[in-house]
N, C-alpha and C. Protein backbone atom coordinates (compact mmCIF):
# COMPACT_ATOMS: atom_id res chain seq x y z
N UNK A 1 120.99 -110.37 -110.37
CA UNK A 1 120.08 -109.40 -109.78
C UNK A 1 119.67 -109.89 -108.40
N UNK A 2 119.64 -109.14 -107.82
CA UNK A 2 119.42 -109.28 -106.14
C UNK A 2 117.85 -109.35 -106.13
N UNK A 3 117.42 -110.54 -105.25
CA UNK A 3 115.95 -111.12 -105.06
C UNK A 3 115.24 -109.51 -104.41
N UNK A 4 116.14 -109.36 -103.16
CA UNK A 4 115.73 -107.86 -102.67
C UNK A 4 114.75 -106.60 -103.74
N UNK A 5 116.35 -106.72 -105.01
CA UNK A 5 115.23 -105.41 -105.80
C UNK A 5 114.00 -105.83 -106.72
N UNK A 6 114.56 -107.26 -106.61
CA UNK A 6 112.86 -107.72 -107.63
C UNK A 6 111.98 -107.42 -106.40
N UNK A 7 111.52 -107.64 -105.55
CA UNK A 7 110.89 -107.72 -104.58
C UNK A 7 110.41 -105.89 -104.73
N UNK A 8 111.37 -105.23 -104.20
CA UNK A 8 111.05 -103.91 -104.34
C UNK A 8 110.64 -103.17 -105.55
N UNK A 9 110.73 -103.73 -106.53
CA UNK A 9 110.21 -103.51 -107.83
C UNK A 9 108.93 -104.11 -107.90
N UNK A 10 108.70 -105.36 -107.20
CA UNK A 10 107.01 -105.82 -107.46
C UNK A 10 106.29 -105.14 -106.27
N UNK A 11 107.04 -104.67 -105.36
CA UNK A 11 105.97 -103.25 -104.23
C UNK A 11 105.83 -102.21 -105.20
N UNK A 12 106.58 -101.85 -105.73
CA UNK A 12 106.21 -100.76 -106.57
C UNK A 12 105.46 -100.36 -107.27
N UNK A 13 105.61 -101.29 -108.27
CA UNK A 13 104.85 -101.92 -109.42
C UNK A 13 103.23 -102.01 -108.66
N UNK A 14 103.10 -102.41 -107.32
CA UNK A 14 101.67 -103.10 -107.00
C UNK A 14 101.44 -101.62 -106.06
N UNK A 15 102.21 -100.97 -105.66
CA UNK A 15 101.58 -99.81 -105.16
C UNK A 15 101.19 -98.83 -105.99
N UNK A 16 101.80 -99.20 -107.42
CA UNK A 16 100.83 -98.07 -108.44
C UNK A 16 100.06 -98.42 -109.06
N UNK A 17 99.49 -99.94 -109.07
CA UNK A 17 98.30 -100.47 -109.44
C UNK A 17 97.27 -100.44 -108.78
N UNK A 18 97.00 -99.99 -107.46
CA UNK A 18 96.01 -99.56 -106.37
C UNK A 18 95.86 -98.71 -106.41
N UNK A 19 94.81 -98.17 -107.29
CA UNK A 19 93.99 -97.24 -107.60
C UNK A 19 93.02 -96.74 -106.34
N UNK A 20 92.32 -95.63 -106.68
CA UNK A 20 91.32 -95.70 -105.38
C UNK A 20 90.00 -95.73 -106.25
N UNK A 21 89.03 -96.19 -105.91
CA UNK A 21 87.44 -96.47 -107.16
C UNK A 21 87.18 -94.87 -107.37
N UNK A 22 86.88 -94.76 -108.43
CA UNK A 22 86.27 -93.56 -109.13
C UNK A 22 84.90 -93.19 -108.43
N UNK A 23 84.76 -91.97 -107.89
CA UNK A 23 83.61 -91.57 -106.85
C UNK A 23 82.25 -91.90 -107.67
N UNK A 24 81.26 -92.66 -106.72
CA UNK A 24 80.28 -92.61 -107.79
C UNK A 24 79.05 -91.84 -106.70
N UNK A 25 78.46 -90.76 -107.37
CA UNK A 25 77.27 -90.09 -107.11
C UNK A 25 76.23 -90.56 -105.68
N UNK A 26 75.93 -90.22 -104.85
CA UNK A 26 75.27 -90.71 -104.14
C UNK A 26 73.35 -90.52 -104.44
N UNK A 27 73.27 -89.68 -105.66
CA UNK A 27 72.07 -89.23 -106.52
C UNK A 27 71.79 -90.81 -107.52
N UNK A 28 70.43 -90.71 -107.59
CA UNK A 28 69.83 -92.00 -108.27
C UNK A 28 70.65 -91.59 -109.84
N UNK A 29 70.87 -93.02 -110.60
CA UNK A 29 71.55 -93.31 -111.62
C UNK A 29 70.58 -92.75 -112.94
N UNK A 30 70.07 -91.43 -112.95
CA UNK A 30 69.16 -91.63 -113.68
C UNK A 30 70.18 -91.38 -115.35
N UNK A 31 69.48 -92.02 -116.23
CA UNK A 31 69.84 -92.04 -117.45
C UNK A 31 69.06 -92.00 -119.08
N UNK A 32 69.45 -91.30 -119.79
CA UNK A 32 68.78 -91.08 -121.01
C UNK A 32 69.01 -92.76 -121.94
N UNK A 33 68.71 -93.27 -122.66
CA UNK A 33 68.71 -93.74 -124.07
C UNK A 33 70.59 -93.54 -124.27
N UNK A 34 70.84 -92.67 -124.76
CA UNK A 34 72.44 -92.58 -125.35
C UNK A 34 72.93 -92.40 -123.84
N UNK A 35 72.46 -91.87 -122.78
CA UNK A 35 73.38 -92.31 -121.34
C UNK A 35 73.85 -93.62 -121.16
N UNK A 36 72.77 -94.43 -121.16
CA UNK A 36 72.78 -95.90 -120.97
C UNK A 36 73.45 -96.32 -122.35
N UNK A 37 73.63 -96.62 -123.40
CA UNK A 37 74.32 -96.68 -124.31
C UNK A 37 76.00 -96.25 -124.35
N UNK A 38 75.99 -95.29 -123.94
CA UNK A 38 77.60 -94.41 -123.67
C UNK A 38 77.99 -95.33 -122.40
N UNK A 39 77.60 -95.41 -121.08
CA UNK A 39 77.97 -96.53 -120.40
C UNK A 39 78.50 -97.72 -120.57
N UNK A 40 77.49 -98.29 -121.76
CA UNK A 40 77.73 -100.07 -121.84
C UNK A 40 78.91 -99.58 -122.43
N UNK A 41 78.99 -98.71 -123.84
CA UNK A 41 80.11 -98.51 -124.73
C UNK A 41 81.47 -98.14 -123.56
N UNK A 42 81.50 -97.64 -122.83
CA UNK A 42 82.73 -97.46 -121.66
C UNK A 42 82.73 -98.26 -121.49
N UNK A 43 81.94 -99.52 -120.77
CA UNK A 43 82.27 -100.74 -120.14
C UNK A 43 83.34 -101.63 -120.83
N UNK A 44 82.51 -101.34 -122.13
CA UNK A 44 83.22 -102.17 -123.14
C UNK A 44 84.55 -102.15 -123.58
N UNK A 45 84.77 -100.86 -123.68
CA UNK A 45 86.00 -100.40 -123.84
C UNK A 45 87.14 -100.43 -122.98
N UNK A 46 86.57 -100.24 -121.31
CA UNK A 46 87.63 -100.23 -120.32
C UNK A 46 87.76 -102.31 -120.55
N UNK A 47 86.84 -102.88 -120.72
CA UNK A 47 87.03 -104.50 -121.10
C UNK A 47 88.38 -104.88 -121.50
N UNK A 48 88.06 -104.07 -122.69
CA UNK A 48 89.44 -104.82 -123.87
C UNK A 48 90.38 -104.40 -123.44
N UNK A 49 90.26 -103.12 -122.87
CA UNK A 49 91.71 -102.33 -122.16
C UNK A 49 92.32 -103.46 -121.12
N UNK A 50 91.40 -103.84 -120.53
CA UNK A 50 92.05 -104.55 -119.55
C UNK A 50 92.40 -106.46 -119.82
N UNK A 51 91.32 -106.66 -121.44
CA UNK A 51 92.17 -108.05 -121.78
C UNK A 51 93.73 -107.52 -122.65
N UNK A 52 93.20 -106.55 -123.12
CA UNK A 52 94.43 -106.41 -123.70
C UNK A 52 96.26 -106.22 -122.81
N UNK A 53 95.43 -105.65 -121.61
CA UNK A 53 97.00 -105.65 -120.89
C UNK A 53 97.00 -106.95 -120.01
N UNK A 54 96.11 -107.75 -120.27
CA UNK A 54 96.55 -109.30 -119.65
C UNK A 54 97.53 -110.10 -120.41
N UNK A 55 97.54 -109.46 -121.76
CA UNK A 55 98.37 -110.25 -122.57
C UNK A 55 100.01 -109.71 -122.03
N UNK A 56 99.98 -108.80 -121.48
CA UNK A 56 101.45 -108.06 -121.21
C UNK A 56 102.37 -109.82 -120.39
N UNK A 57 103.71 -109.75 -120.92
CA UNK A 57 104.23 -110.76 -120.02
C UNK A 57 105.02 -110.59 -118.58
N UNK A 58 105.37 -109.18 -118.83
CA UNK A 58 105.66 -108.83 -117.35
C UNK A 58 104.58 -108.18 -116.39
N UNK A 59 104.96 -109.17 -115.00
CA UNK A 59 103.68 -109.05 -114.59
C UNK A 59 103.72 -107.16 -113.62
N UNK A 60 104.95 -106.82 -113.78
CA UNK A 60 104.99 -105.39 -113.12
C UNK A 60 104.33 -104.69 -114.52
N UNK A 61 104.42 -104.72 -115.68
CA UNK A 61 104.21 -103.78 -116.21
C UNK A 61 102.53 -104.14 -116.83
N UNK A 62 102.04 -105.48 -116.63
CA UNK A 62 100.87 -105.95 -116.79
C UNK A 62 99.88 -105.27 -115.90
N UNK A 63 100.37 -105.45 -113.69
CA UNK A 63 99.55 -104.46 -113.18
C UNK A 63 99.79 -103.04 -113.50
N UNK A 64 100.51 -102.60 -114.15
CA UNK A 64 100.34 -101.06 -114.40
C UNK A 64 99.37 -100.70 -115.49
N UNK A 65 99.74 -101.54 -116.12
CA UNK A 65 98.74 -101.20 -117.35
C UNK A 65 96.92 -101.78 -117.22
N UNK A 66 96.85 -102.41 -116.32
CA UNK A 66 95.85 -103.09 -116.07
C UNK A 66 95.38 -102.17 -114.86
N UNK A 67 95.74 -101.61 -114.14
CA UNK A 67 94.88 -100.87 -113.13
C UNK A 67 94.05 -99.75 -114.21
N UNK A 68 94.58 -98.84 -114.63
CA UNK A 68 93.13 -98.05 -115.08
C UNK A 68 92.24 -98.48 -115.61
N UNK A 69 92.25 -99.69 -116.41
CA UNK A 69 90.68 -100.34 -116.80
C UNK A 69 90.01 -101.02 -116.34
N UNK A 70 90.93 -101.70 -115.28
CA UNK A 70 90.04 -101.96 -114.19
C UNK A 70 89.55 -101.89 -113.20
N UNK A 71 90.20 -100.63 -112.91
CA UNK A 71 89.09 -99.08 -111.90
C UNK A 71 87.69 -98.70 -113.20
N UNK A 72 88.12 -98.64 -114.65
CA UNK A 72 86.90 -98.09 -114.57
C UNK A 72 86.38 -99.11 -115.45
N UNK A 73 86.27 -100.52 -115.58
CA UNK A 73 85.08 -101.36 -115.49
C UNK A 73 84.77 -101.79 -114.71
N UNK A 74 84.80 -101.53 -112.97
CA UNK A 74 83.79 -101.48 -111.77
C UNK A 74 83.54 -100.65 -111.88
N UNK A 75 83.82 -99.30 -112.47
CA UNK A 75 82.89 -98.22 -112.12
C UNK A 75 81.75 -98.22 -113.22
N UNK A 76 81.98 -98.84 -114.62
CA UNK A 76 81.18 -98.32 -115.65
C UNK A 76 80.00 -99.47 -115.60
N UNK A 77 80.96 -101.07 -114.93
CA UNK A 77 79.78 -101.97 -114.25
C UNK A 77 78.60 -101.28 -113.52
N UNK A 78 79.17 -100.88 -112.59
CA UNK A 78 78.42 -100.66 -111.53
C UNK A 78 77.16 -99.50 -111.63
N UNK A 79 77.67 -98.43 -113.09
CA UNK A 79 77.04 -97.74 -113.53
C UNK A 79 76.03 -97.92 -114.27
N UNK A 80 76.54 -99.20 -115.12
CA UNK A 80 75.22 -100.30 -116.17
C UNK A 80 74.77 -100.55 -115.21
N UNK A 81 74.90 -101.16 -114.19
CA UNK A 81 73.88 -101.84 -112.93
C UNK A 81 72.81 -100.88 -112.58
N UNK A 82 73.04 -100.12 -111.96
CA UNK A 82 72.05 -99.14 -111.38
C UNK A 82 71.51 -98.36 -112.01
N UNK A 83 71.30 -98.00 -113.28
CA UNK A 83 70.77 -97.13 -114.38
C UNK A 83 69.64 -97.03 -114.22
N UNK A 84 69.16 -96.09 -114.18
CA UNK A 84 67.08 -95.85 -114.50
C UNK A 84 67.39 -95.22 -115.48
N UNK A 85 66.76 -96.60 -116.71
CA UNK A 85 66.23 -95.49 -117.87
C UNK A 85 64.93 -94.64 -117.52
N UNK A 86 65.10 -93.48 -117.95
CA UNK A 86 64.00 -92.69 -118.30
C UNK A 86 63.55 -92.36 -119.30
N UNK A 87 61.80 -92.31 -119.22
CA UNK A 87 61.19 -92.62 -120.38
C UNK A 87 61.41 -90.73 -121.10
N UNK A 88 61.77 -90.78 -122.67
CA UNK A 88 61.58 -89.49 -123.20
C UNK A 88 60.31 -88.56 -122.27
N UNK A 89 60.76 -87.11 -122.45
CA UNK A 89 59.21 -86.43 -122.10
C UNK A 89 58.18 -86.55 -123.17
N UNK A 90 56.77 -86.70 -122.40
CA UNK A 90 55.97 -86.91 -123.24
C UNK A 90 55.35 -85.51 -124.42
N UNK A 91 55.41 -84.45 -123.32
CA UNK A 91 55.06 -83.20 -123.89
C UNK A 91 56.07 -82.22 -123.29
N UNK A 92 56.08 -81.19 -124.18
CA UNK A 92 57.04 -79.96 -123.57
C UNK A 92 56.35 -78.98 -123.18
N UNK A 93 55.69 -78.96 -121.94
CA UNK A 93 54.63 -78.23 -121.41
C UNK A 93 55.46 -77.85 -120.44
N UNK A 94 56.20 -78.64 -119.25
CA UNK A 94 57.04 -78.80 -118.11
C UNK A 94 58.27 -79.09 -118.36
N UNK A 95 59.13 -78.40 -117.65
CA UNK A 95 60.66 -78.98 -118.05
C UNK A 95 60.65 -80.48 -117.25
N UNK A 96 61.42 -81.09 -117.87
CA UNK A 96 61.92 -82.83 -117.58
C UNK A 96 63.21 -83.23 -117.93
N UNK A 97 63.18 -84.13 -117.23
CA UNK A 97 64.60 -84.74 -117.52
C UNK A 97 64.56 -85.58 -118.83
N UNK A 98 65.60 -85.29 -119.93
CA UNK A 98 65.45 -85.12 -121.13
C UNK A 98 65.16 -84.23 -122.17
N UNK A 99 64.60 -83.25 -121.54
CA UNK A 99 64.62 -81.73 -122.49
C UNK A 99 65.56 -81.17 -122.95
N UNK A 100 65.54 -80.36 -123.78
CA UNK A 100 66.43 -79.27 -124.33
C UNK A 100 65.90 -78.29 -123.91
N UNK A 101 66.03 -77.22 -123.12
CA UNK A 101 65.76 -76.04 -122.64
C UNK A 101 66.94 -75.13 -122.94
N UNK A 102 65.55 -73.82 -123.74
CA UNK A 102 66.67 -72.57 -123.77
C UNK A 102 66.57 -71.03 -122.96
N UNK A 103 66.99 -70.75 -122.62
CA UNK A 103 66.87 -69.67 -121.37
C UNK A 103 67.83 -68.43 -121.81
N UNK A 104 67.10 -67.54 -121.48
CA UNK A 104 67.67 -66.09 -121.36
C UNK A 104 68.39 -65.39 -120.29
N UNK A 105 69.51 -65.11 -120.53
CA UNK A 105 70.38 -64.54 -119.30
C UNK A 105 69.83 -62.85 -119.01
N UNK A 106 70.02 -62.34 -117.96
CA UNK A 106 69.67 -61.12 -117.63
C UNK A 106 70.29 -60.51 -118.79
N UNK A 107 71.74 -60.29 -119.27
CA UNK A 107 72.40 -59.77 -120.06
C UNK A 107 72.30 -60.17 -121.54
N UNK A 108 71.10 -61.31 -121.96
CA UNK A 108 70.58 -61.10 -123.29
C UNK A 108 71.31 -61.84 -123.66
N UNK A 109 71.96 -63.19 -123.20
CA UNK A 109 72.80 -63.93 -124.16
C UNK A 109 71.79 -65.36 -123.88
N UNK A 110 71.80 -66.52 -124.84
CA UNK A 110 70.91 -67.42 -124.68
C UNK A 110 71.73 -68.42 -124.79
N UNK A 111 71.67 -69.51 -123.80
CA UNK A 111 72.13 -70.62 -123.61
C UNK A 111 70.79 -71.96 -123.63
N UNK A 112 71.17 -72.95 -124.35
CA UNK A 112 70.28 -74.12 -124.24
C UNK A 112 71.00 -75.08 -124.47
N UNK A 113 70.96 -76.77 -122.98
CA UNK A 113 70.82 -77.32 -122.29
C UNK A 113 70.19 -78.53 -122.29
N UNK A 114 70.87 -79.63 -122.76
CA UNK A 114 69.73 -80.63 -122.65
C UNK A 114 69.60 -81.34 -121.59
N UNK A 115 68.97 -81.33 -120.53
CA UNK A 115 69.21 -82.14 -118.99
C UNK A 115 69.10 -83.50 -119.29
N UNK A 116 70.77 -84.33 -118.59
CA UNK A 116 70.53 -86.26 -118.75
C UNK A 116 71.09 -86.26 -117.67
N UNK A 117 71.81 -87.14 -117.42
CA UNK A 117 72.16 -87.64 -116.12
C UNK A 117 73.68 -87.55 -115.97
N UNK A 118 74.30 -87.60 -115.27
CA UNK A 118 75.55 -87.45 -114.26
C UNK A 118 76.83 -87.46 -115.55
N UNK A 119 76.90 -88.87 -115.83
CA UNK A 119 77.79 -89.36 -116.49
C UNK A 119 77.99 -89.01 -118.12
N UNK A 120 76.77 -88.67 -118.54
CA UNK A 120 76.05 -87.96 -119.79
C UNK A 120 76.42 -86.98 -120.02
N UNK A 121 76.29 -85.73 -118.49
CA UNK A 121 76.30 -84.16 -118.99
C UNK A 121 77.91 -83.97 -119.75
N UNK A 122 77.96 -83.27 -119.88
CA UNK A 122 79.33 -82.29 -120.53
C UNK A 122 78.55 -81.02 -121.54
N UNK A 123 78.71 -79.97 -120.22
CA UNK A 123 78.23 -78.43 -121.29
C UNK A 123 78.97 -77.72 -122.45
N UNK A 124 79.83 -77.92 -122.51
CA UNK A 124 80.79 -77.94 -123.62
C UNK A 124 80.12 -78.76 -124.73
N UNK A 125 79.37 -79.49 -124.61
CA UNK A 125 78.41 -80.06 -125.92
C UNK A 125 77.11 -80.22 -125.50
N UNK A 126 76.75 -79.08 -125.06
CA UNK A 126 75.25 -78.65 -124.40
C UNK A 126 74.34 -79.85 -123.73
N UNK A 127 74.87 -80.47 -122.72
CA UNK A 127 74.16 -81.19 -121.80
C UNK A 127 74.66 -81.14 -120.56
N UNK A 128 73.70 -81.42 -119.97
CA UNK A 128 73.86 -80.56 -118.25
C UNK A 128 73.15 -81.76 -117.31
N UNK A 129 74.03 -82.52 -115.92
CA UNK A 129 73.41 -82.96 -115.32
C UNK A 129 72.26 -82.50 -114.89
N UNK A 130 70.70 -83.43 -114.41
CA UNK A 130 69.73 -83.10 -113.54
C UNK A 130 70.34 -82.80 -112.32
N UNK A 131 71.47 -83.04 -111.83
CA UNK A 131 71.52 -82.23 -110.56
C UNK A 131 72.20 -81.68 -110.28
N UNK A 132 72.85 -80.63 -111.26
CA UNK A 132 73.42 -79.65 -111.39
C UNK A 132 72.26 -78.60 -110.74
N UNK A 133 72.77 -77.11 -110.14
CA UNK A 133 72.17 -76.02 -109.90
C UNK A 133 71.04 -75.55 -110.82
N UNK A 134 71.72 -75.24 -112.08
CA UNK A 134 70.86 -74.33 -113.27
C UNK A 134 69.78 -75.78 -114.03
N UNK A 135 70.43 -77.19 -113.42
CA UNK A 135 68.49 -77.58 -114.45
C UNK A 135 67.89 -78.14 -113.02
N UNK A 136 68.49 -78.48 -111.65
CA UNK A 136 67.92 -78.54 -110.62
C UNK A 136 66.24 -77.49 -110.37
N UNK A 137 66.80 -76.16 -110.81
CA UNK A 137 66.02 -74.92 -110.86
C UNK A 137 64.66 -74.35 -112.28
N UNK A 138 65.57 -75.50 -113.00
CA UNK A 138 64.33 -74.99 -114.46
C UNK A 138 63.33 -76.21 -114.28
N UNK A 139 64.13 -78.04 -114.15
CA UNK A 139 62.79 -78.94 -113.49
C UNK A 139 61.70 -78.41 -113.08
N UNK A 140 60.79 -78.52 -113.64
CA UNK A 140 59.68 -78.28 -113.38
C UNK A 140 58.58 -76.97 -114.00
N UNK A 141 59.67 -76.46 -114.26
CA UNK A 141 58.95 -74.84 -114.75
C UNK A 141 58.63 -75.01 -116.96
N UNK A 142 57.72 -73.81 -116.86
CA UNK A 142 57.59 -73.80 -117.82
C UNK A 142 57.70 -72.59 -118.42
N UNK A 143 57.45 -72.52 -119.88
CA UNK A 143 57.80 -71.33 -120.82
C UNK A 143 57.43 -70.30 -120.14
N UNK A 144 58.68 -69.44 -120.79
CA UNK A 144 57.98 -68.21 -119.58
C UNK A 144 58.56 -67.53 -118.40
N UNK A 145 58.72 -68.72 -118.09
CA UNK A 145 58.88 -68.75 -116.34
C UNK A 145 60.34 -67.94 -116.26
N UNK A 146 59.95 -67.16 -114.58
CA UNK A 146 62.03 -66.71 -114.76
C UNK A 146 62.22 -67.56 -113.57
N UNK A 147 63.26 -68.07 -113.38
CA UNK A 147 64.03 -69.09 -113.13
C UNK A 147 65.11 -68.27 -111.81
N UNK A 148 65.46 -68.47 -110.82
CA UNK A 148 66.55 -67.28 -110.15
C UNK A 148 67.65 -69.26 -109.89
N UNK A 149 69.14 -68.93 -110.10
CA UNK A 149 69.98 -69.69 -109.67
C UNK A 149 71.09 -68.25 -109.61
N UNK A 150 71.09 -68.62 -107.93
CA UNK A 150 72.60 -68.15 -107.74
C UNK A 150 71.79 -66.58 -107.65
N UNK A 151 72.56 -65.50 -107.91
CA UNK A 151 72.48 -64.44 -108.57
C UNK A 151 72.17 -63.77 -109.87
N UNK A 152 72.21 -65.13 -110.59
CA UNK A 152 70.95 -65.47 -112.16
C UNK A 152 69.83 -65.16 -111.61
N UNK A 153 69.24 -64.52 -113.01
CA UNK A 153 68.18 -65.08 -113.23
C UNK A 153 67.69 -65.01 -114.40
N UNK A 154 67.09 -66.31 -114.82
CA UNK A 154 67.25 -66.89 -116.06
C UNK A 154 65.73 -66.76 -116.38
N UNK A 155 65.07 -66.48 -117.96
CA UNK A 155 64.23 -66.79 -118.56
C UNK A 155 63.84 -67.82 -119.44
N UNK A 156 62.94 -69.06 -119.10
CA UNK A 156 62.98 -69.88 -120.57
C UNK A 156 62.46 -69.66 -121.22
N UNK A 157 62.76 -69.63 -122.39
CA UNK A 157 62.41 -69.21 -123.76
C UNK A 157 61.95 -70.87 -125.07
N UNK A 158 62.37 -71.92 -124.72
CA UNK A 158 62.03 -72.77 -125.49
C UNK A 158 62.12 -74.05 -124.42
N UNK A 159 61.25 -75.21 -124.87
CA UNK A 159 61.60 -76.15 -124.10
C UNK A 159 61.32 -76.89 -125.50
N UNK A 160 61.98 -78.35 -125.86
CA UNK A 160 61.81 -79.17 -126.76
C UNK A 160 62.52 -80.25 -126.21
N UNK A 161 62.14 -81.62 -126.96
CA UNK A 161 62.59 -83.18 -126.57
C UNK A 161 63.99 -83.40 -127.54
């Protein structure tokens, strides 16, 4: 085998292990209880991912397998690092970060929302970043209240912890 294509095989190999870092938020790290928990648990996980492909013996197929976990244990580091836990709401008088809020659409369909933080949300299992549009707009308000996002406009109908 020609030194040449090993050579061009370990550019290769190392140009697809240079990842670019996973964007992180320029919004404060705020985080729930199971936010901060779901983090460490990523950390942990991208960990082993990445002892586990140290064990690989080729070292082209070691950085391949080793770049995605270790793009995202600097990112899930860096995410444990900067975390503000936030304390539960104390009362459901005011919407907060940590609520479950449920709201009424003009068209009578009801959606509820639990606002956590960045890395947390996924509405598809009813949680919604704080700085998303629709809980950017309910923060602060209370039962009652109509709410306008966008060309919405929303009624809340329940707030709970």
């Amino acid at each position: 085998m020609s030194v040449a294509f090993v050579k061009e095989e370990s550019a290769e190999a190392a140009s697809e292990t240079i990842l670019p870092p996973r964007p992180i938020s320029d919004r404060p790290n705020l985080v729930t209880e199971t936010g901060l928990q779901l983090l460490k648990d990523e950390l942990e996980r991208s960990q082993r991912e990445l002892d586990a492909a140290s064990l690989v013996d080729d070292i082209n197929e070691r950085r391949r397998q080793s770049a995605v976990p270790y793009r995202d244990a600097r990112y899930f580091a860096e995410r444990v690092r900067t975390a503000h836990l936030m304390p539960a709401p104390a009362t459901d008088d005011v919407i907060a970060f940590g609520h479950a809020v449920t709201y009424e659409r003009e068209d009578g369909r009801k959606q509820t929302y639990r606002i956590v933080g960045e890395d947390e949300a996924d509405p598809a299992k009813g949680t919604i970043s704080y700085a998303s549009p629709v809980a950017a707009a309910l923060i602060g308000k209370r039962l009652g209240d109509l709410v306008q996002v966008g060309a919405l406009e929303l009624e809340v109908i329940a707030i709970s912890r």
